[in-house]
PDB file of N, CA and C in Angstrom:
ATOM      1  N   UNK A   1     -27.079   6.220   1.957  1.00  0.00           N
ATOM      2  CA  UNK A   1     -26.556   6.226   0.602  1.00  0.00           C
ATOM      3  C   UNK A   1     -25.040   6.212   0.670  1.00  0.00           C
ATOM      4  N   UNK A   2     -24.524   5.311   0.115  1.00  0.00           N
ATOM      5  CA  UNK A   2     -22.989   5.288   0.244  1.00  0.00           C
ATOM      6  C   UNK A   2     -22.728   5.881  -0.661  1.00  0.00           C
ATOM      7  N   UNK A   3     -21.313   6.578  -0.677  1.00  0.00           N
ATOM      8  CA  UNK A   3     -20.480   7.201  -1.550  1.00  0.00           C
ATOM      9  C   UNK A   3     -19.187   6.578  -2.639  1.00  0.00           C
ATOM     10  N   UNK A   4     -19.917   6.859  -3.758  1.00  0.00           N
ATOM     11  CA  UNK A   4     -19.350   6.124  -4.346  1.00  0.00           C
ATOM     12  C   UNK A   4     -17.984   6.516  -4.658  1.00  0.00           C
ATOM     13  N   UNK A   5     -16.473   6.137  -4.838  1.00  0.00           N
ATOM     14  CA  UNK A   5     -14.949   6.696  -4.890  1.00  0.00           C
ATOM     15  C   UNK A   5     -14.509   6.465  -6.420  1.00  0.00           C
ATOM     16  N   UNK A   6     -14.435   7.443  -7.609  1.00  0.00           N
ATOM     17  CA  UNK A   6     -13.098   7.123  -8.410  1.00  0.00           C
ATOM     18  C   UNK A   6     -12.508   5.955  -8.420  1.00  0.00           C
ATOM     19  N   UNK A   7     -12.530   5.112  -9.356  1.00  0.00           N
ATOM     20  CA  UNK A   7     -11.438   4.491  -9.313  1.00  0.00           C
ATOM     21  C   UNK A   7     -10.133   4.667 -10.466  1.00  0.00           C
ATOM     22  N   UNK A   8      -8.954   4.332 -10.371  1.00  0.00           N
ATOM     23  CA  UNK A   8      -8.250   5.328 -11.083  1.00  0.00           C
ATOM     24  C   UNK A   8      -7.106   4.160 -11.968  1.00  0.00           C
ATOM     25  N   UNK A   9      -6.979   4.178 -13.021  1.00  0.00           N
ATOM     26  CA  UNK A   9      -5.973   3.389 -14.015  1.00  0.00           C
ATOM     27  C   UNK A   9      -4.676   4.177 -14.279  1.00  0.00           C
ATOM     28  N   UNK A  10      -3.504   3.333 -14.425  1.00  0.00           N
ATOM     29  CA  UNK A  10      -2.094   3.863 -14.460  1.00  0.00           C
ATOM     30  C   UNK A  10      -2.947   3.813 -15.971  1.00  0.00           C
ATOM     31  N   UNK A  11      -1.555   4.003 -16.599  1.00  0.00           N
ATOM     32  CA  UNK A  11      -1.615   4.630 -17.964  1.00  0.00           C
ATOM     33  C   UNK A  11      -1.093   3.190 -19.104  1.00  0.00           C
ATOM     34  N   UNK A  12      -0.411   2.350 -18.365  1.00  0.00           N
ATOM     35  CA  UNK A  12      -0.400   0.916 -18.717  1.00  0.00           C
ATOM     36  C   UNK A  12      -1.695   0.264 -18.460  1.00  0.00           C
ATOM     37  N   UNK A  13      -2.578   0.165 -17.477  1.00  0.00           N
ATOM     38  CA  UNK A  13      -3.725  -0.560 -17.415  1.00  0.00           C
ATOM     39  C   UNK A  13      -4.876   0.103 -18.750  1.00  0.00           C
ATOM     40  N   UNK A  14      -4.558   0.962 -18.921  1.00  0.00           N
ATOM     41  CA  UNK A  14      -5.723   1.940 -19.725  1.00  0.00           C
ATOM     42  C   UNK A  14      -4.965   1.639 -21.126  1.00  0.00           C
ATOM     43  N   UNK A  15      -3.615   1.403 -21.294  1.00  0.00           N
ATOM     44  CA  UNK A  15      -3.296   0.979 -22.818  1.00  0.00           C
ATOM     45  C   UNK A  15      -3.590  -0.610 -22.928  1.00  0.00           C
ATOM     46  N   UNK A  16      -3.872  -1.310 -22.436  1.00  0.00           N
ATOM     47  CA  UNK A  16      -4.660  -2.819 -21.735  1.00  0.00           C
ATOM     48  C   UNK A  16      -5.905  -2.787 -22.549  1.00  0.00           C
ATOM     49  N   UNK A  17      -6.481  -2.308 -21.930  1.00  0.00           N
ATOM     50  CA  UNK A  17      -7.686  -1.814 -21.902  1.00  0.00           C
ATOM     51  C   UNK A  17      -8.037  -1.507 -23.305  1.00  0.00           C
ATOM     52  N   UNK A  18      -7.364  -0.319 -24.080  1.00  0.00           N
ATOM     53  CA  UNK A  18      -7.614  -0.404 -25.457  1.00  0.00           C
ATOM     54  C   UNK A  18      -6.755  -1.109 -26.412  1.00  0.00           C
ATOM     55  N   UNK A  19      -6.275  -1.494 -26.231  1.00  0.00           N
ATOM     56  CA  UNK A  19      -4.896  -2.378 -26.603  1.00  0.00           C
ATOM     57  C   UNK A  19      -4.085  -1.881 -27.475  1.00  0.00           C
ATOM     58  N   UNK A  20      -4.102  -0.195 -26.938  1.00  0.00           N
ATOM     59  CA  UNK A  20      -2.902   0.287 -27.551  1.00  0.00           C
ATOM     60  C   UNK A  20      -1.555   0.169 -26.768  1.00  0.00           C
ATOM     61  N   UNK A  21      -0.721   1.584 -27.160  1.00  0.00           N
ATOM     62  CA  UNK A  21       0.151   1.391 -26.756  1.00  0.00           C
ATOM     63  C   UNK A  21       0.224   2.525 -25.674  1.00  0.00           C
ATOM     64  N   UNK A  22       1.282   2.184 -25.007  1.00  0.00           N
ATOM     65  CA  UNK A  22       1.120   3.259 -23.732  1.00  0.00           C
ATOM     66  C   UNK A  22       1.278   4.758 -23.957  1.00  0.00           C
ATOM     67  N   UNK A  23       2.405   4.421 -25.569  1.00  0.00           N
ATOM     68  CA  UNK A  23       2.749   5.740 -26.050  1.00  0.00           C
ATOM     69  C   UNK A  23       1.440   6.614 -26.477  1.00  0.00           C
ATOM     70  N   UNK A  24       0.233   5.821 -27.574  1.00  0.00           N
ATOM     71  CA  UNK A  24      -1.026   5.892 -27.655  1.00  0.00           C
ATOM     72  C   UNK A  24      -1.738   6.583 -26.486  1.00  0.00           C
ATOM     73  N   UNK A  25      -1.674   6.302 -25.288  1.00  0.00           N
ATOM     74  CA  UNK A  25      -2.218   6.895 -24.206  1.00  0.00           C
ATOM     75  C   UNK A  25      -1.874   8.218 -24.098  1.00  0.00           C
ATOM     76  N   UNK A  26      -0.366   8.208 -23.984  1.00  0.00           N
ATOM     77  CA  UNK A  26      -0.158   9.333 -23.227  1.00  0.00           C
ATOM     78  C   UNK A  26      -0.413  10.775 -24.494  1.00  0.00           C
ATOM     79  N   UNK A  27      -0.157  10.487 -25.687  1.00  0.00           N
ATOM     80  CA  UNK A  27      -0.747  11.326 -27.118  1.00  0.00           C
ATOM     81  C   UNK A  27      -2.342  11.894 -27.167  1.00  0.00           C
ATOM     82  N   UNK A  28      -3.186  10.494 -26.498  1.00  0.00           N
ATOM     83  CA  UNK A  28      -4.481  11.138 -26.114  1.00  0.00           C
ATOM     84  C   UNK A  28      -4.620  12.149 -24.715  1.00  0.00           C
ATOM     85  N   UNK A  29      -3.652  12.021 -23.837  1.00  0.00           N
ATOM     86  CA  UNK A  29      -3.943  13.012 -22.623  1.00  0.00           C
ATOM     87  C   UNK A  29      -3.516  13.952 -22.950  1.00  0.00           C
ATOM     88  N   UNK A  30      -2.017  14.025 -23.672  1.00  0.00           N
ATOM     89  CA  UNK A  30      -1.333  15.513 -24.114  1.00  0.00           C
ATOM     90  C   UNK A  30      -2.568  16.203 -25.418  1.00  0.00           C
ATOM     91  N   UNK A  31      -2.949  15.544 -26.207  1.00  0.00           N
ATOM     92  CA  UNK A  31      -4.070  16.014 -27.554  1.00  0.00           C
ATOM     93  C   UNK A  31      -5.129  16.430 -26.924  1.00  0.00           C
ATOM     94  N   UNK A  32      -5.856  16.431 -25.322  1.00  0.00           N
ATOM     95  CA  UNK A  32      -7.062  16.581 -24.177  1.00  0.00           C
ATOM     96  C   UNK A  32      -8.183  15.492 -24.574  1.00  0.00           C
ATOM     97  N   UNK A  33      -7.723  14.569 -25.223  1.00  0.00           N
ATOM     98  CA  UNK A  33      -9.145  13.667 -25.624  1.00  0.00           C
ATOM     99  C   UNK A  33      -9.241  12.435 -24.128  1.00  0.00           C
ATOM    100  N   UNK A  34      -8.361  12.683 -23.706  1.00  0.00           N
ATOM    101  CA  UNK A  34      -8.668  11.328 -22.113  1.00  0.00           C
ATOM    102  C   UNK A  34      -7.908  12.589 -21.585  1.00  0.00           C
ATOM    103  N   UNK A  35      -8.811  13.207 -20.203  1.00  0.00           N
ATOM    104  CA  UNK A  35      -8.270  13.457 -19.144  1.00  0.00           C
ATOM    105  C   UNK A  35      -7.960  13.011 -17.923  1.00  0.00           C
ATOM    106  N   UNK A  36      -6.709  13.230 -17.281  1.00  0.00           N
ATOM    107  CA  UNK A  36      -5.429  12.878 -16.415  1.00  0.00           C
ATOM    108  C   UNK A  36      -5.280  13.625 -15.458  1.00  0.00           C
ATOM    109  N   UNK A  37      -4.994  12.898 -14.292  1.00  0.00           N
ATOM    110  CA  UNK A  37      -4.465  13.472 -13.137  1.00  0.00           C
ATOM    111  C   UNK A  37      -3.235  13.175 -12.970  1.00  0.00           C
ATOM    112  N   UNK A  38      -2.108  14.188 -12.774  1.00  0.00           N
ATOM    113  CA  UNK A  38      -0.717  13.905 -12.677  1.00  0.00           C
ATOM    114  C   UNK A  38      -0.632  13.327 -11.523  1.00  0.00           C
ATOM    115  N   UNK A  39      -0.073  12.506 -10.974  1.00  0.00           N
ATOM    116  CA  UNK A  39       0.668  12.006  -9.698  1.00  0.00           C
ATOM    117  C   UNK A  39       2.042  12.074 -10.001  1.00  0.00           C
ATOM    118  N   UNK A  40       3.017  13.206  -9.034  1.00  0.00           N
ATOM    119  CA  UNK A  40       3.932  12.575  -9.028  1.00  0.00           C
ATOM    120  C   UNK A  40       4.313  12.566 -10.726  1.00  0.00           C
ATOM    121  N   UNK A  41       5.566  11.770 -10.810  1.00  0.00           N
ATOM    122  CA  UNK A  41       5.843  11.942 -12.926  1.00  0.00           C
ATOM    123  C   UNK A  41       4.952  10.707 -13.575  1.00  0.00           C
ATOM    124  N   UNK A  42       3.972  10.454 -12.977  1.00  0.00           N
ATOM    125  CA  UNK A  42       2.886   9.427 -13.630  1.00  0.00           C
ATOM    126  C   UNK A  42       1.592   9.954 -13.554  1.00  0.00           C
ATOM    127  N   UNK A  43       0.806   9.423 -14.311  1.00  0.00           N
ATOM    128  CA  UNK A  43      -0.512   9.775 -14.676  1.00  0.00           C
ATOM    129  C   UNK A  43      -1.795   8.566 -14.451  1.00  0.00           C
ATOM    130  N   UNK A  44      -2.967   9.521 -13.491  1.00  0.00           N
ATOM    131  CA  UNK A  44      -3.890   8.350 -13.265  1.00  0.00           C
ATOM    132  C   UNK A  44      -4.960   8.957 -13.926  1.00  0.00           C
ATOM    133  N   UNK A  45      -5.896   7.656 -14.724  1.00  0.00           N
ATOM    134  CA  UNK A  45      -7.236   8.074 -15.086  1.00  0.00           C
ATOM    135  C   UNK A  45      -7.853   7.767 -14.611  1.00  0.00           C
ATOM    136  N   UNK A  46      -8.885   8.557 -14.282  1.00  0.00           N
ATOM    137  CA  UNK A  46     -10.382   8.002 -13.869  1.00  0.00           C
ATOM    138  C   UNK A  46     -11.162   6.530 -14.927  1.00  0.00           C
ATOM    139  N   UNK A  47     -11.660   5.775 -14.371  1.00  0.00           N
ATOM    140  CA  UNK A  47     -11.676   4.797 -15.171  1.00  0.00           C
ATOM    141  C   UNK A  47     -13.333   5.266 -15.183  1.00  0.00           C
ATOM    142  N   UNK A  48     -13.694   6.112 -14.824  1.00  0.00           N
ATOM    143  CA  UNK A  48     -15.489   6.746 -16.193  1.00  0.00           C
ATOM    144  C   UNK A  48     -14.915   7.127 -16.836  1.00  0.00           C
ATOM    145  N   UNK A  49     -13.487   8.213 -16.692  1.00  0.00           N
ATOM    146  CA  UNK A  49     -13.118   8.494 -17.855  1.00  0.00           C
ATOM    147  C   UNK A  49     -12.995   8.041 -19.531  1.00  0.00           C
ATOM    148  N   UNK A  50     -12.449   6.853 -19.136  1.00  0.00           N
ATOM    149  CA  UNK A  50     -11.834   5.675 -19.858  1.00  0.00           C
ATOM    150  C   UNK A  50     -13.079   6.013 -20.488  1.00  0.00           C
ATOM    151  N   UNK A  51     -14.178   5.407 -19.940  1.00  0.00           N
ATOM    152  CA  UNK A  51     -15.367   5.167 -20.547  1.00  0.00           C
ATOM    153  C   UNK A  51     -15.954   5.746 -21.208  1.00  0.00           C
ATOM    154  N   UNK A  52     -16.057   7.169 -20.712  1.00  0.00           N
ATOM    155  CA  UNK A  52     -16.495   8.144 -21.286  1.00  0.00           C
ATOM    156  C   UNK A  52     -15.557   8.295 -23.150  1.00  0.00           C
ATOM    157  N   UNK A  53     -14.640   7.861 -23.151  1.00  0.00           N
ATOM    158  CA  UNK A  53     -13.744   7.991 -24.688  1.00  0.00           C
ATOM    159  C   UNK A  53     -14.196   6.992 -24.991  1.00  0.00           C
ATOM    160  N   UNK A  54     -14.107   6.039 -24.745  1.00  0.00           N
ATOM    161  CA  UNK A  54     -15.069   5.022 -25.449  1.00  0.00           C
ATOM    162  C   UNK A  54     -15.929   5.138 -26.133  1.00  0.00           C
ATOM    163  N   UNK A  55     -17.085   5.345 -25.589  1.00  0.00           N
ATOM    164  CA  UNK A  55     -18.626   5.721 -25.425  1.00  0.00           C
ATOM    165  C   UNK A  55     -18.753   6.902 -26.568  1.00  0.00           C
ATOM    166  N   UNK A  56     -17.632   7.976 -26.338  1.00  0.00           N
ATOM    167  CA  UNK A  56     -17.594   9.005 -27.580  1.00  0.00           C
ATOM    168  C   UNK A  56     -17.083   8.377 -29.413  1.00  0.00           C
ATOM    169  N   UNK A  57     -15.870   7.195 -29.018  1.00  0.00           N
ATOM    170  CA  UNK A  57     -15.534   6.716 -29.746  1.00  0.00           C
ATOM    171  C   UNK A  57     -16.585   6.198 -30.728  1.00  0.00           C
ATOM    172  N   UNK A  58     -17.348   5.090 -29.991  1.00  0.00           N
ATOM    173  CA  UNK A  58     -18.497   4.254 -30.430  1.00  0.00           C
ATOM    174  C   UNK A  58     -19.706   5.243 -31.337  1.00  0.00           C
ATOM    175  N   UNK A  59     -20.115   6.230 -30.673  1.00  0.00           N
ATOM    176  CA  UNK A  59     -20.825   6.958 -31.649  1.00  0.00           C
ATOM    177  C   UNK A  59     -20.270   7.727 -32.659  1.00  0.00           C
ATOM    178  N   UNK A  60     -19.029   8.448 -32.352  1.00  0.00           N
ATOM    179  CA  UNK A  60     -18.604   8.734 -33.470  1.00  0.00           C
ATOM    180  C   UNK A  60     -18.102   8.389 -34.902  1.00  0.00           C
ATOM    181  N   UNK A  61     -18.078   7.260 -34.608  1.00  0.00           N
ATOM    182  CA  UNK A  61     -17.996   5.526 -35.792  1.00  0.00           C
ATOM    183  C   UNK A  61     -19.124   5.247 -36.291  1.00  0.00           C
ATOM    184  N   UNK A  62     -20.045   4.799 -35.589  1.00  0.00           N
ATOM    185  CA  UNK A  62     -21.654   4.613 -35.913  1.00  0.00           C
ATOM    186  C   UNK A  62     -22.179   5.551 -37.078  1.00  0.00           C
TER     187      UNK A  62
END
């Protein structure tokens, strides 16, 4: 069984992604709705993460 690794989005790929803005991003990590791993003075997400806000997004609309 292989192990599967994190993969991890800067905070520009993840405002991509929703096609906000980066400022948008970083308002959802400081508010705790997308959690962040600091690197260093930048921030990586887990990209289930990503998903996981999504996924909350989508039903909470529905």
């Amino acid at each position: 069984m292989a192990e599967q690794r994190a993969h991890f989005l800067t905070v520009a790929e993840v405002a991509d992604m929703l096609r906000v803005s980066s400022m948008t991003v970083y308002r959802l990590i400081k508010a705790g709705e997308l959690n962040a791993l600091r690197v260093g003075k930048s921030y990586r997400l887990a990209e289930d993460e990503v998903d996981r806000y999504l996924a909350a997004g989508f039903t909470q609309a529905g």
